[in-house]
C-alpha atoms as a PDB file:
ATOM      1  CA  UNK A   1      37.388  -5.875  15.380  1.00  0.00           C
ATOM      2  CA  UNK A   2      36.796  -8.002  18.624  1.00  0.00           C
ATOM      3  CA  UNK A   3      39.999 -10.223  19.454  1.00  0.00           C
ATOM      4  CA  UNK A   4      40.023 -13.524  19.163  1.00  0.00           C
ATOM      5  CA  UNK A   5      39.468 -15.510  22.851  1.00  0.00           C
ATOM      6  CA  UNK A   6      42.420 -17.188  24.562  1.00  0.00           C
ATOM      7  CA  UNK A   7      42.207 -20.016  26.919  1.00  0.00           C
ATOM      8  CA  UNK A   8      44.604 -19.880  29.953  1.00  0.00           C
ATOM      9  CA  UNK A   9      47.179 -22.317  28.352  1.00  0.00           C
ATOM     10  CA  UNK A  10      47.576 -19.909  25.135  1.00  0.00           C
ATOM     11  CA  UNK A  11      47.731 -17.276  27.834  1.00  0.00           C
ATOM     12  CA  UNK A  12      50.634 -18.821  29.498  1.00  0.00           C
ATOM     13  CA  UNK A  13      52.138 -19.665  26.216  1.00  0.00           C
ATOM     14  CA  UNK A  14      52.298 -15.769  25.504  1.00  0.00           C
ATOM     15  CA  UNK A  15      54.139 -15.280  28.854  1.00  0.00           C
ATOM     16  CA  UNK A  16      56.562 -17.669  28.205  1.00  0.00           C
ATOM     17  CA  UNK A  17      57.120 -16.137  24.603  1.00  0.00           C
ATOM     18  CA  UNK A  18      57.426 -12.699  25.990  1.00  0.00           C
ATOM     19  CA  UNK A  19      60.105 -13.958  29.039  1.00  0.00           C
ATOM     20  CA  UNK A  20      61.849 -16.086  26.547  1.00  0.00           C
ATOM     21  CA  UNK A  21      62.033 -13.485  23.778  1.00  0.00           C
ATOM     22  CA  UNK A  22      63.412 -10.684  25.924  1.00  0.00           C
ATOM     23  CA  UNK A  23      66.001 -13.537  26.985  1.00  0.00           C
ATOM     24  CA  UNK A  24      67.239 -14.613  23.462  1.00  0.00           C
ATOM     25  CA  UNK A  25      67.421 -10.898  22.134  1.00  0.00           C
ATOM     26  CA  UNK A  26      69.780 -10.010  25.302  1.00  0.00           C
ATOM     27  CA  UNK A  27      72.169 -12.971  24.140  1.00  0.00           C
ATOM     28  CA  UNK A  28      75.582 -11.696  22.562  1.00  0.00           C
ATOM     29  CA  UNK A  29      75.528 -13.781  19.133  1.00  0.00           C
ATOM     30  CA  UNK A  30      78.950 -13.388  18.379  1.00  0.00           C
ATOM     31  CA  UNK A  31      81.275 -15.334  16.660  1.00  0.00           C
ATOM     32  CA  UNK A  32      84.486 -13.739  16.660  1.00  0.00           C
ATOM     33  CA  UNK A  33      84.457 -10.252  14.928  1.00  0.00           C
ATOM     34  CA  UNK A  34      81.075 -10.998  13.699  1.00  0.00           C
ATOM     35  CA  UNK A  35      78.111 -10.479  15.145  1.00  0.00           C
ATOM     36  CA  UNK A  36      74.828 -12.056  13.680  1.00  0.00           C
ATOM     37  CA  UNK A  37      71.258  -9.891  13.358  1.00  0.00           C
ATOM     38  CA  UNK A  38      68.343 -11.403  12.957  1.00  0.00           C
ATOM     39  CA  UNK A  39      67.796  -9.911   9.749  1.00  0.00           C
ATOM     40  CA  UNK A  40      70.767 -12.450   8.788  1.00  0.00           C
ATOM     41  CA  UNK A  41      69.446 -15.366   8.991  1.00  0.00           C
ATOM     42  CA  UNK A  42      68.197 -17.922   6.341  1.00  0.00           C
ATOM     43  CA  UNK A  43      64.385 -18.287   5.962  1.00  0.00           C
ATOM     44  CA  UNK A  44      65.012 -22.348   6.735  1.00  0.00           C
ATOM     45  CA  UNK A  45      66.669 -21.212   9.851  1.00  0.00           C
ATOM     46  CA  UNK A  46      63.929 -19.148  10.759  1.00  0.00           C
ATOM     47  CA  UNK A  47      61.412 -22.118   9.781  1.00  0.00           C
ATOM     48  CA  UNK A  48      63.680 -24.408  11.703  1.00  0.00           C
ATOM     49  CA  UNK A  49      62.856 -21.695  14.792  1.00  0.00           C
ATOM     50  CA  UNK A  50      59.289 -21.804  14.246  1.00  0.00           C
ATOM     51  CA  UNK A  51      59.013 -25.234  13.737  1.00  0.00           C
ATOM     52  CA  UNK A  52      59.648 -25.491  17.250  1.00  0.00           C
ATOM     53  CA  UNK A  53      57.612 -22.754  18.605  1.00  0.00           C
ATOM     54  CA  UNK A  54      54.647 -23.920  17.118  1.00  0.00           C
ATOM     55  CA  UNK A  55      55.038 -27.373  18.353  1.00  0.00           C
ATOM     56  CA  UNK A  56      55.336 -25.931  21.894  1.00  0.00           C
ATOM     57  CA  UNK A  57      52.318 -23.444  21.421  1.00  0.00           C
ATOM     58  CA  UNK A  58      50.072 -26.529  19.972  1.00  0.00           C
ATOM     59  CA  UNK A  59      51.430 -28.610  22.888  1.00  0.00           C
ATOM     60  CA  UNK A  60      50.736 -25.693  25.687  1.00  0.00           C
ATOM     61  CA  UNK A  61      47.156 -25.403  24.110  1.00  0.00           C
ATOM     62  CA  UNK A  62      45.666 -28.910  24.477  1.00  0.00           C
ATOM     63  CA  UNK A  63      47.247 -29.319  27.960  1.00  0.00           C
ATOM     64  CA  UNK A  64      43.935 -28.401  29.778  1.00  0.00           C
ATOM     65  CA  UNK A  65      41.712 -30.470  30.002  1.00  0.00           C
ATOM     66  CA  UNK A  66      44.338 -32.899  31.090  1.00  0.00           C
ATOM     67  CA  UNK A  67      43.944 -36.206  29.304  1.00  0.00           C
ATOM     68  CA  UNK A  68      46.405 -39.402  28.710  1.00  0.00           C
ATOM     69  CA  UNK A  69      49.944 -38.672  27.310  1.00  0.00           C
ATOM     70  CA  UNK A  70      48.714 -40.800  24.180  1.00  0.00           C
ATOM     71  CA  UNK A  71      45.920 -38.176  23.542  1.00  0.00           C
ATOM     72  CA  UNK A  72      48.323 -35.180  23.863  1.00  0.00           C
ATOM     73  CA  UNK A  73      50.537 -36.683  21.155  1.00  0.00           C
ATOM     74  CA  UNK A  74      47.881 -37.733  18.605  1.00  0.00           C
ATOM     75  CA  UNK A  75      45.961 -34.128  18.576  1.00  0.00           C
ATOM     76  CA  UNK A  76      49.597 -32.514  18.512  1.00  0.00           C
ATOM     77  CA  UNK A  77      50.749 -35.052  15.644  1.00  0.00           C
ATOM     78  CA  UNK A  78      47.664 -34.027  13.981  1.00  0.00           C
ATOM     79  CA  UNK A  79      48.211 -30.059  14.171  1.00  0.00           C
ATOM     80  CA  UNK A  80      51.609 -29.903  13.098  1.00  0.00           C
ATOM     81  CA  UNK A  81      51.529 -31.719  10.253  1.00  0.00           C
ATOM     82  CA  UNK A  82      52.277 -30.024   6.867  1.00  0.00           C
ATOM     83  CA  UNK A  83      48.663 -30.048   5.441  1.00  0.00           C
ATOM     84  CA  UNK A  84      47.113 -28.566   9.086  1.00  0.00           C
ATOM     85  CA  UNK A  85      49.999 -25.951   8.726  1.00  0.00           C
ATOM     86  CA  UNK A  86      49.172 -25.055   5.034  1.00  0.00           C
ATOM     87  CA  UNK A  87      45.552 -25.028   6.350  1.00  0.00           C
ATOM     88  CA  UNK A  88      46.351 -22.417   9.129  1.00  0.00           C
ATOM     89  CA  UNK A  89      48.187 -20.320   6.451  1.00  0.00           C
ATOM     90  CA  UNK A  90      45.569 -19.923   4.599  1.00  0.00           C
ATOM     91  CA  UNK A  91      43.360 -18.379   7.437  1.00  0.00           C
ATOM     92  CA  UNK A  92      45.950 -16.472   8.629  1.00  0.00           C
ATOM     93  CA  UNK A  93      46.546 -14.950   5.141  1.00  0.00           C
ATOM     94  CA  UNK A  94      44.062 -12.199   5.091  1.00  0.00           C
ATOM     95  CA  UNK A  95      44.997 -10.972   8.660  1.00  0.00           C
ATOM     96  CA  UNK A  96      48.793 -10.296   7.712  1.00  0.00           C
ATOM     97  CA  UNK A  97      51.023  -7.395   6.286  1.00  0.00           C
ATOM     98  CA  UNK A  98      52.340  -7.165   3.364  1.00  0.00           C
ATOM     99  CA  UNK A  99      56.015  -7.582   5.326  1.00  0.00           C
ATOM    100  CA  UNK A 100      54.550 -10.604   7.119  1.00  0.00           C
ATOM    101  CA  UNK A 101      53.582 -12.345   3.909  1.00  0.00           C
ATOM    102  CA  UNK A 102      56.946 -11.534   2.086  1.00  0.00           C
ATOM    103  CA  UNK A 103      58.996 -13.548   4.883  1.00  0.00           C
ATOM    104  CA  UNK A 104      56.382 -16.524   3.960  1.00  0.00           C
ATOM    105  CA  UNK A 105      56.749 -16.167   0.977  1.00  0.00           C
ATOM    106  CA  UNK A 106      60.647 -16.089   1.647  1.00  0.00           C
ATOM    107  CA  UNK A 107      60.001 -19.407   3.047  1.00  0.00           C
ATOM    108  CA  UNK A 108      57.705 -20.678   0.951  1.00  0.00           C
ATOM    109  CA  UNK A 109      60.662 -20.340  -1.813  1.00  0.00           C
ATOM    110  CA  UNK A 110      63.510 -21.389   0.487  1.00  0.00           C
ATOM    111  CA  UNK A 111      61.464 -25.414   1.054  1.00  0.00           C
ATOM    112  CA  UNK A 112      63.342 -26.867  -2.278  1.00  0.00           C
ATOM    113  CA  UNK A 113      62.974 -30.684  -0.821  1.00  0.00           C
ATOM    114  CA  UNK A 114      60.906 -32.888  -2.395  1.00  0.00           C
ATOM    115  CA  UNK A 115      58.464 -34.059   0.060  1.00  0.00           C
ATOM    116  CA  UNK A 116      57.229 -37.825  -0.264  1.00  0.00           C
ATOM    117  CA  UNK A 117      53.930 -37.589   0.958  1.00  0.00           C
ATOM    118  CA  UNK A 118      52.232 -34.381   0.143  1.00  0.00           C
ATOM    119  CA  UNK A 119      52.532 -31.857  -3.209  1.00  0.00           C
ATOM    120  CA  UNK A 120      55.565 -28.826  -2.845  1.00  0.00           C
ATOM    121  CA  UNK A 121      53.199 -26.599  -2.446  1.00  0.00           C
ATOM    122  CA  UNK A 122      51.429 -27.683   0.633  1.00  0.00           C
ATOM    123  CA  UNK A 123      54.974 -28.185   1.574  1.00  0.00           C
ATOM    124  CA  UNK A 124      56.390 -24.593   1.002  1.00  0.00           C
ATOM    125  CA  UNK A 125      53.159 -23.271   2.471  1.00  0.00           C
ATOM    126  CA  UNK A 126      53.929 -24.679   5.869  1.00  0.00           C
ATOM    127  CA  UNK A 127      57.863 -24.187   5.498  1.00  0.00           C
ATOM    128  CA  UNK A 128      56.260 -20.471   4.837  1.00  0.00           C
ATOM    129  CA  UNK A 129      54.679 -20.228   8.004  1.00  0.00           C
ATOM    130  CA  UNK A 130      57.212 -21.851  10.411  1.00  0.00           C
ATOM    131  CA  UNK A 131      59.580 -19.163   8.447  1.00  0.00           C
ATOM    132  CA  UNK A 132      56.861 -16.472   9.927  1.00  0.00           C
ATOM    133  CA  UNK A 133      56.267 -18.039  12.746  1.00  0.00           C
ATOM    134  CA  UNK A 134      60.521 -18.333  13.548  1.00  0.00           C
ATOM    135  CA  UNK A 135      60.416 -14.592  12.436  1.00  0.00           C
ATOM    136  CA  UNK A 136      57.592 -13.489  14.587  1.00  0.00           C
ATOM    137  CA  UNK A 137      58.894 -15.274  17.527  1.00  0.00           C
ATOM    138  CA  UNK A 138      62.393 -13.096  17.841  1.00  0.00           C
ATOM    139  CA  UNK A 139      61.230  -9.896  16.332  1.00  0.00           C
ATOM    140  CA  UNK A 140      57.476  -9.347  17.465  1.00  0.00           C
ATOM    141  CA  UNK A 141      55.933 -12.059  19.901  1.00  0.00           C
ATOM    142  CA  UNK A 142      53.043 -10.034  20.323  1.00  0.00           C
ATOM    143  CA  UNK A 143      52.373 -10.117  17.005  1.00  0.00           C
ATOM    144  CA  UNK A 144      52.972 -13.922  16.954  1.00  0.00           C
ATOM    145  CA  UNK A 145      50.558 -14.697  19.764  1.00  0.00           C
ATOM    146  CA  UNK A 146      47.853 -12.272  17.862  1.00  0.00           C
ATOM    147  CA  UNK A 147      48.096 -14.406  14.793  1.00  0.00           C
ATOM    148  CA  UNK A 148      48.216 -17.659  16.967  1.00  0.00           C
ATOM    149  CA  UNK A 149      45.086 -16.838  18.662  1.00  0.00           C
ATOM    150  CA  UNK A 150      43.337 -16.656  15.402  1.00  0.00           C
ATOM    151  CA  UNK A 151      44.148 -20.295  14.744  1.00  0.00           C
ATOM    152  CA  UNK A 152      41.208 -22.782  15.468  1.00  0.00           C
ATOM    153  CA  UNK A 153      43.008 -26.005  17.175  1.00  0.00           C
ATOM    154  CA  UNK A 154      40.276 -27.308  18.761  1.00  0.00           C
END
């Protein structure tokens, strides 16, 4: 199966997962006698996580060509919206295991808000994937930039 093509900011992006990773897991998570795994934590905490990471791999990947600040922030608004996210879901869908879609669908059942502007499900589908995406990002960010890669953005 030929891999998907990376431009040089997704490249970077995967750098700065990798250094960032290998940071976070070497962090002492402690809180008095009790010490947190990864494993532990909530699927909205996770989503919460990926939330974030996505933004900042969307962000990294429309950063070349540079173009006005303006630009940067509609095409960015655009991709992390709920509806793109349920759209990237669903192509990443057939390209995951059966472990990767049960923390989706972990998050998919964890997003119990009622959104005003779009149906629950689009809304648990992208809760899903930040949950993944969160998940990805401490356990396997290899992984995570694989399924990134598959994602067309542009």
């Amino acid at each position: 199966m030929p891999q998907p093509k990376q431009n040089a900011a997704s490249q970077s992006f995967a750098s700065l997962v990798r250094e960032r990773t290998e940071i976070c897991l070497k962090i002492d998570c402690s809180d008095g006698d009790r010490v947190y795994q990864i494993g532990q934590l909530s699927p909205l905490t996770l989503a919460y996580l990926g939330d974030a990471v996505y933004e900042l791999y969307v962000r990294t990947r429309y950063l070349l060509p540079p173009k006005r600040l303006a630009d940067y922030h509609d095409r960015v608004v655009d991709c992390v919206r709920a509806e793109s996210q349920a759209a990237c879901w669903q192509a990443l869908e057939p390209h995951l295991s059966e472990e990767e879609k049960e923390i989706f669908r972990r998050g998919r059942n964890a997003a119990t808000g009622k959104p005003r502007r779009l149906s629950p499900e689009l809304y648990g589908q992208a809760t899903g994937l930040e949950t993944l995406i969160g998940y990805l990002y401490l356990q396997n960010p290899t992984r995570l930039n694989e399924l990134l890669a598959r994602l067309d953005l542009d």
